[in-house]
PDB file of N, CA and C in Angstrom:
ATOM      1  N   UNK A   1       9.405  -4.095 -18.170  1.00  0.00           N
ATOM      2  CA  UNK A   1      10.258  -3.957 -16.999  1.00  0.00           C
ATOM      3  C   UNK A   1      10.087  -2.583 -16.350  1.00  0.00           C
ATOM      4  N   UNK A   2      10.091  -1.376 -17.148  1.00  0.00           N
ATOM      5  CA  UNK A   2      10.004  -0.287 -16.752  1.00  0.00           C
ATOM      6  C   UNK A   2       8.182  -0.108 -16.061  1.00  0.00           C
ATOM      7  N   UNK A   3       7.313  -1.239 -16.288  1.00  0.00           N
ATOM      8  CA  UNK A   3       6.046  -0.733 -15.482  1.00  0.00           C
ATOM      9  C   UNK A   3       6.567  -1.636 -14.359  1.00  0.00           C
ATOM     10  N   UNK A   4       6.760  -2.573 -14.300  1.00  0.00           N
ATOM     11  CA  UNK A   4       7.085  -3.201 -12.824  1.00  0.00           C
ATOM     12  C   UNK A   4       8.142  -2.551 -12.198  1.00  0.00           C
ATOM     13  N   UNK A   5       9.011  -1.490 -12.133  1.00  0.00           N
ATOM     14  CA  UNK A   5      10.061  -0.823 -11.636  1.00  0.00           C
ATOM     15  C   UNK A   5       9.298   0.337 -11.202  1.00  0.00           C
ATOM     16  N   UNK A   6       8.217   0.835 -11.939  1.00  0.00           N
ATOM     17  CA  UNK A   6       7.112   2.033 -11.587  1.00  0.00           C
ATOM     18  C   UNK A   6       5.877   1.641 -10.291  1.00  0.00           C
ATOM     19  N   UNK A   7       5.816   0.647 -10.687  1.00  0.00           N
ATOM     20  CA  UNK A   7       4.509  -0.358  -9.831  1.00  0.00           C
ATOM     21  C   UNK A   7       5.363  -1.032  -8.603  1.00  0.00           C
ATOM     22  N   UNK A   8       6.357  -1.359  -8.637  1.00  0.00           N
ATOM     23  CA  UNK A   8       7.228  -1.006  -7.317  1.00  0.00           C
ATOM     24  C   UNK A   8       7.607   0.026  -6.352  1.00  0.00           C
ATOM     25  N   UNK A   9       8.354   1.369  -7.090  1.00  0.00           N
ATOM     26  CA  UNK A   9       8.330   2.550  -6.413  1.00  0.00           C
ATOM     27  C   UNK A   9       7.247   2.944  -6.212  1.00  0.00           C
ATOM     28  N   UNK A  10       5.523   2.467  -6.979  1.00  0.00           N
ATOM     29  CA  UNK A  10       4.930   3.233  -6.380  1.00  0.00           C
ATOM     30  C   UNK A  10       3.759   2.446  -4.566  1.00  0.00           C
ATOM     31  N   UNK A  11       4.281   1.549  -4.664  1.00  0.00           N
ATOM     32  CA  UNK A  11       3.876   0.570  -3.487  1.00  0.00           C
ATOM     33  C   UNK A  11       4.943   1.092  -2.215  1.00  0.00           C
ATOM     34  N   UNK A  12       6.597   1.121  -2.469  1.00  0.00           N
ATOM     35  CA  UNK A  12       7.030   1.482  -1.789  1.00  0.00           C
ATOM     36  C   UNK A  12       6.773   2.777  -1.263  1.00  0.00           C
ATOM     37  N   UNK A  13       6.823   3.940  -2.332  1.00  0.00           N
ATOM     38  CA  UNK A  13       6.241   5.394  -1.820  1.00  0.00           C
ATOM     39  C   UNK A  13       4.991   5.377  -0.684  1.00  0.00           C
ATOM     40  N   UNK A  14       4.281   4.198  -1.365  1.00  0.00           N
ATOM     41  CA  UNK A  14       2.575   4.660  -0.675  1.00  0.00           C
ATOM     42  C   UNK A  14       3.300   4.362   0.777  1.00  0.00           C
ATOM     43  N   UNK A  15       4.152   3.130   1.184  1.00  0.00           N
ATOM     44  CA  UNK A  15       3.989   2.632   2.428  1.00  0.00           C
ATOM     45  C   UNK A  15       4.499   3.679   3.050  1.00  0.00           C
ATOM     46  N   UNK A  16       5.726   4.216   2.540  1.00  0.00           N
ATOM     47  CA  UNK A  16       6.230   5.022   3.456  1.00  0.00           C
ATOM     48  C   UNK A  16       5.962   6.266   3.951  1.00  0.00           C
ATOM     49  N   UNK A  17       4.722   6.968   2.898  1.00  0.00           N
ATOM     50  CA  UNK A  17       3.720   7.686   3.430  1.00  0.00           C
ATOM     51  C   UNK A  17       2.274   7.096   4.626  1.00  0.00           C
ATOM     52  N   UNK A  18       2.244   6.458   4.471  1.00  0.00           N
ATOM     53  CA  UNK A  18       1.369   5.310   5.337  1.00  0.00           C
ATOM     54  C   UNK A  18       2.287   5.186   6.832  1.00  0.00           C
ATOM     55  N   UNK A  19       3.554   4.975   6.573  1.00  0.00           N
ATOM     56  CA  UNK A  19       3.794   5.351   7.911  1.00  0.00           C
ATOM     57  C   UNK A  19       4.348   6.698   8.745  1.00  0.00           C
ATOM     58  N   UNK A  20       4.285   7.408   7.438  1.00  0.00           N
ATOM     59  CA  UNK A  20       4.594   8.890   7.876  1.00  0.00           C
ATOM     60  C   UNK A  20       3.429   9.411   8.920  1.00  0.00           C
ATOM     61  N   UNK A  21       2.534   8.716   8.032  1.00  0.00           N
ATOM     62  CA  UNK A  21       1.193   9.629   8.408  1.00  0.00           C
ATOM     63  C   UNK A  21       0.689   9.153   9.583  1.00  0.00           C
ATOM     64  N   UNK A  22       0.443   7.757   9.348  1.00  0.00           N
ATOM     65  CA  UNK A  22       0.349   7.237  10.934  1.00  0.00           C
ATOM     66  C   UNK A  22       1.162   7.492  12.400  1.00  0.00           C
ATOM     67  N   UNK A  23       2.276   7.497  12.072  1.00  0.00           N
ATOM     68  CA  UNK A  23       3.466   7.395  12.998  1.00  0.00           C
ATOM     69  C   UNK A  23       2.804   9.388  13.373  1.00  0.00           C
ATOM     70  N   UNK A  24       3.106  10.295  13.192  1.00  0.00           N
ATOM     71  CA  UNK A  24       2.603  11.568  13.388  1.00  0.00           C
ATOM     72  C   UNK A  24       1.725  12.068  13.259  1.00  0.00           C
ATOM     73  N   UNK A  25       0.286  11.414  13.038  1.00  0.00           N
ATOM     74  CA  UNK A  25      -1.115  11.964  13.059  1.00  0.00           C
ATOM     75  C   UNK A  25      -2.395  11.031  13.351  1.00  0.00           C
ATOM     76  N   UNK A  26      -1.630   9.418  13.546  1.00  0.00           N
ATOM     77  CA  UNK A  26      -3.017   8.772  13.948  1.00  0.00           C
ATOM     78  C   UNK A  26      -2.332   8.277  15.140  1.00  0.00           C
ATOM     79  N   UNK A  27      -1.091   7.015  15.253  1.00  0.00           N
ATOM     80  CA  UNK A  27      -1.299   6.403  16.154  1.00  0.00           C
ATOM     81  C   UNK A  27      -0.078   7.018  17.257  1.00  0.00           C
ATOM     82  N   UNK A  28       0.171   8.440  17.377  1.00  0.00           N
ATOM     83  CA  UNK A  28       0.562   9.001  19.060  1.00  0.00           C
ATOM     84  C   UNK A  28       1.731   8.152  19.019  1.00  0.00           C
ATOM     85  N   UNK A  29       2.572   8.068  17.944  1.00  0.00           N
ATOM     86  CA  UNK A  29       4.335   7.634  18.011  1.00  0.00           C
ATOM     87  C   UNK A  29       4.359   6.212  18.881  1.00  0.00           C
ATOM     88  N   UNK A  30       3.763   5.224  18.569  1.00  0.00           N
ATOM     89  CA  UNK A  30       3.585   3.950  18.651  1.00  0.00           C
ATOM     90  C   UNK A  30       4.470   3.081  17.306  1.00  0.00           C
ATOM     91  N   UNK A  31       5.633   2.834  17.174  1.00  0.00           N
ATOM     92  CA  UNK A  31       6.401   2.339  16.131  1.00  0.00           C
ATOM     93  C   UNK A  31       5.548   0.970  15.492  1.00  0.00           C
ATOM     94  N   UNK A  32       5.517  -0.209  16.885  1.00  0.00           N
ATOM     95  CA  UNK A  32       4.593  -0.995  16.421  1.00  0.00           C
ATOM     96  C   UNK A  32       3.609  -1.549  15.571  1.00  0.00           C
ATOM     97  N   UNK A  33       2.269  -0.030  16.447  1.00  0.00           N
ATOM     98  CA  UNK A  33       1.305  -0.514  15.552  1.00  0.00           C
ATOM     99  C   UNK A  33       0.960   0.254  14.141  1.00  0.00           C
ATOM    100  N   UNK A  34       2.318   1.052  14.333  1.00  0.00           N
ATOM    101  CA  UNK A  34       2.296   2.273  12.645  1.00  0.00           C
ATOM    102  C   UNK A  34       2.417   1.154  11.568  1.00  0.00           C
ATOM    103  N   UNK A  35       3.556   0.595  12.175  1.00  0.00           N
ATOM    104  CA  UNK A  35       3.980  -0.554  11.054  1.00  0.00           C
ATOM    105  C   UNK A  35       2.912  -1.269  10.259  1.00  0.00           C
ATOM    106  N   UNK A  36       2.251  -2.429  11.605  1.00  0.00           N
ATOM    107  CA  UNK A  36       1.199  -2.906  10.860  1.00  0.00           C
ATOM    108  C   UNK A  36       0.308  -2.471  10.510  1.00  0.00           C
ATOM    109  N   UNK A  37      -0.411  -0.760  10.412  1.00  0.00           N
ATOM    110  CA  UNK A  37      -1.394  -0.452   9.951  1.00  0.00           C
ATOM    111  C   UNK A  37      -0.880   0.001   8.526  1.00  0.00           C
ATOM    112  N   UNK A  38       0.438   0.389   9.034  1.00  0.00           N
ATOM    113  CA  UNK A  38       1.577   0.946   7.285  1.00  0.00           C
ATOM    114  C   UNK A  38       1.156  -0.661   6.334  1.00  0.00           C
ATOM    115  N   UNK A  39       1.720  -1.443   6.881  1.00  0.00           N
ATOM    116  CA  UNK A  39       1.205  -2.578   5.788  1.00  0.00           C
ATOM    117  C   UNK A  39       0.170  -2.960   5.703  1.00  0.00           C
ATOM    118  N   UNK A  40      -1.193  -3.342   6.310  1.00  0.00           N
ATOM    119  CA  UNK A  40      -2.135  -3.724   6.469  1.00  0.00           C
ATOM    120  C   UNK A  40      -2.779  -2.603   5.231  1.00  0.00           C
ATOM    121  N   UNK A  41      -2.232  -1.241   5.104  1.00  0.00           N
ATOM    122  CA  UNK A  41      -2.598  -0.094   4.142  1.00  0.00           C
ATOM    123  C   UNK A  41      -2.083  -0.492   2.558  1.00  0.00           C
ATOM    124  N   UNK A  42      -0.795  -0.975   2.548  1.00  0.00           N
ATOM    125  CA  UNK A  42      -0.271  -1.229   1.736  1.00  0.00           C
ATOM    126  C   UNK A  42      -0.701  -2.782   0.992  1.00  0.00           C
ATOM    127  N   UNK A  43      -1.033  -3.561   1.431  1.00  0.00           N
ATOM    128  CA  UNK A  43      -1.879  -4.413   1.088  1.00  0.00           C
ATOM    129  C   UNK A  43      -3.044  -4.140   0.441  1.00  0.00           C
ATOM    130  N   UNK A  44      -3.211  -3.361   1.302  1.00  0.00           N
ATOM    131  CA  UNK A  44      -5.110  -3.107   0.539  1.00  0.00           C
ATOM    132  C   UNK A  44      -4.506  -2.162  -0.789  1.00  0.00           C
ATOM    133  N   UNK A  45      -3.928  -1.313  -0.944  1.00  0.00           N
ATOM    134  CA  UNK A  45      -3.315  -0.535  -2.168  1.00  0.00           C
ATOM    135  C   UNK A  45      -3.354  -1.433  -2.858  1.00  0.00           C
ATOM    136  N   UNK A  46      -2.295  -2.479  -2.756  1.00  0.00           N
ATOM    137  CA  UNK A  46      -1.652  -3.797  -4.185  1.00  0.00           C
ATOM    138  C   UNK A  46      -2.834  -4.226  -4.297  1.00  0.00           C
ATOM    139  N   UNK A  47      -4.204  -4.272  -3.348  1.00  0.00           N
ATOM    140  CA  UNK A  47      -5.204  -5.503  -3.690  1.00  0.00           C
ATOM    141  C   UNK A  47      -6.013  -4.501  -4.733  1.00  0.00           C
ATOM    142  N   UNK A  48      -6.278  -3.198  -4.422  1.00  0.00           N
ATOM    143  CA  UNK A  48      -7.044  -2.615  -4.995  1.00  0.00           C
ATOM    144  C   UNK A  48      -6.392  -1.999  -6.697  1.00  0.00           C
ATOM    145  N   UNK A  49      -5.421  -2.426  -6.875  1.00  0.00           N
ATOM    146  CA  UNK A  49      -4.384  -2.633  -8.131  1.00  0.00           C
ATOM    147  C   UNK A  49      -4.700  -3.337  -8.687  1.00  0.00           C
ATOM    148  N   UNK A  50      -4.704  -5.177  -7.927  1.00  0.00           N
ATOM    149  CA  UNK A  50      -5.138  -5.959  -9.189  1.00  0.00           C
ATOM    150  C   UNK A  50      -5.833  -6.309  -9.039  1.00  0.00           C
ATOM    151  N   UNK A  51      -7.098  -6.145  -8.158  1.00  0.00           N
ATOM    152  CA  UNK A  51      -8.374  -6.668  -8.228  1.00  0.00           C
ATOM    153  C   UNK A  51      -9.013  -6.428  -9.887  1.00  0.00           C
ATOM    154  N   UNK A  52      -9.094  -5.203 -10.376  1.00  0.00           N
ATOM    155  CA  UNK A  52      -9.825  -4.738 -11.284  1.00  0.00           C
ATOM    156  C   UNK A  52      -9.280  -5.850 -12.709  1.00  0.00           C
ATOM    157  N   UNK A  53      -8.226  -5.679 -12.464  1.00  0.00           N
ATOM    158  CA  UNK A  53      -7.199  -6.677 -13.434  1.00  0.00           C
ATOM    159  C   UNK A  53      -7.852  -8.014 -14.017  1.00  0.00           C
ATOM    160  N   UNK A  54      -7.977  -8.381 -12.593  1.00  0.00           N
ATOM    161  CA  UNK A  54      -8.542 -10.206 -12.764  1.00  0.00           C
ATOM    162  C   UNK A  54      -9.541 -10.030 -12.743  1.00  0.00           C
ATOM    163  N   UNK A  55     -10.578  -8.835 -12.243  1.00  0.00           N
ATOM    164  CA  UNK A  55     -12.058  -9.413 -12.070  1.00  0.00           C
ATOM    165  C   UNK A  55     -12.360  -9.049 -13.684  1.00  0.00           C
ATOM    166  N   UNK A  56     -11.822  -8.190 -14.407  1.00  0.00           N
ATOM    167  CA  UNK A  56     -12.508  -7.884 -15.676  1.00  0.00           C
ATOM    168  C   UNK A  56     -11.734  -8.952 -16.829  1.00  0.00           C
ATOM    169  N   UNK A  57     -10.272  -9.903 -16.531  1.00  0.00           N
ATOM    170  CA  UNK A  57      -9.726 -10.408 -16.901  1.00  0.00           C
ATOM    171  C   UNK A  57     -10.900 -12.172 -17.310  1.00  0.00           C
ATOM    172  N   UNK A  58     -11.042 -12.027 -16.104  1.00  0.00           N
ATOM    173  CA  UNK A  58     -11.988 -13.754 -15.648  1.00  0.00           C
ATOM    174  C   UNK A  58     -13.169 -13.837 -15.651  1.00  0.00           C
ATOM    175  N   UNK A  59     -14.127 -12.471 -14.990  1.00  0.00           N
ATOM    176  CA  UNK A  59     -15.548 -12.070 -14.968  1.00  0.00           C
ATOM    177  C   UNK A  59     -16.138 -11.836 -16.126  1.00  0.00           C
ATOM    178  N   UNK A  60     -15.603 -10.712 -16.926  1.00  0.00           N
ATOM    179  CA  UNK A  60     -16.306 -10.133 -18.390  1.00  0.00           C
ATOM    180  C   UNK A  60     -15.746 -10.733 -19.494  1.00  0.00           C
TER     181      UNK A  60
END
């Protein structure tokens, strides 16, 4: 329980740096498209989490 409570805060942290960063250094205070690049970022984070998981889980 305590890694899925860790592996939560740390998805939430990333996003909300994801839109820190966007929102004031890429996309020129556009709420919009911070958002979806904030998640579109955050996605790829969780994918690049458990990709390794299953591919060495099912592959090797």
């Amino acid at each position: 329980m305590l890694f899925v409570a860790m592996l939560f805060m740390s998805i939430v942290t990333f996003f909300f740096l994801t839109i820190l960063v966007s929102y004031f250094f890429i996309l020129e205070r556009n709420m919009k498209k911070t958002i979806w690049v904030s998640l579109l970022m955050t996605f790829i984070f969780i994918l690049s989490l458990f990709i390794p998981q299953f591919s060495y889980q099912y592959l090797f």
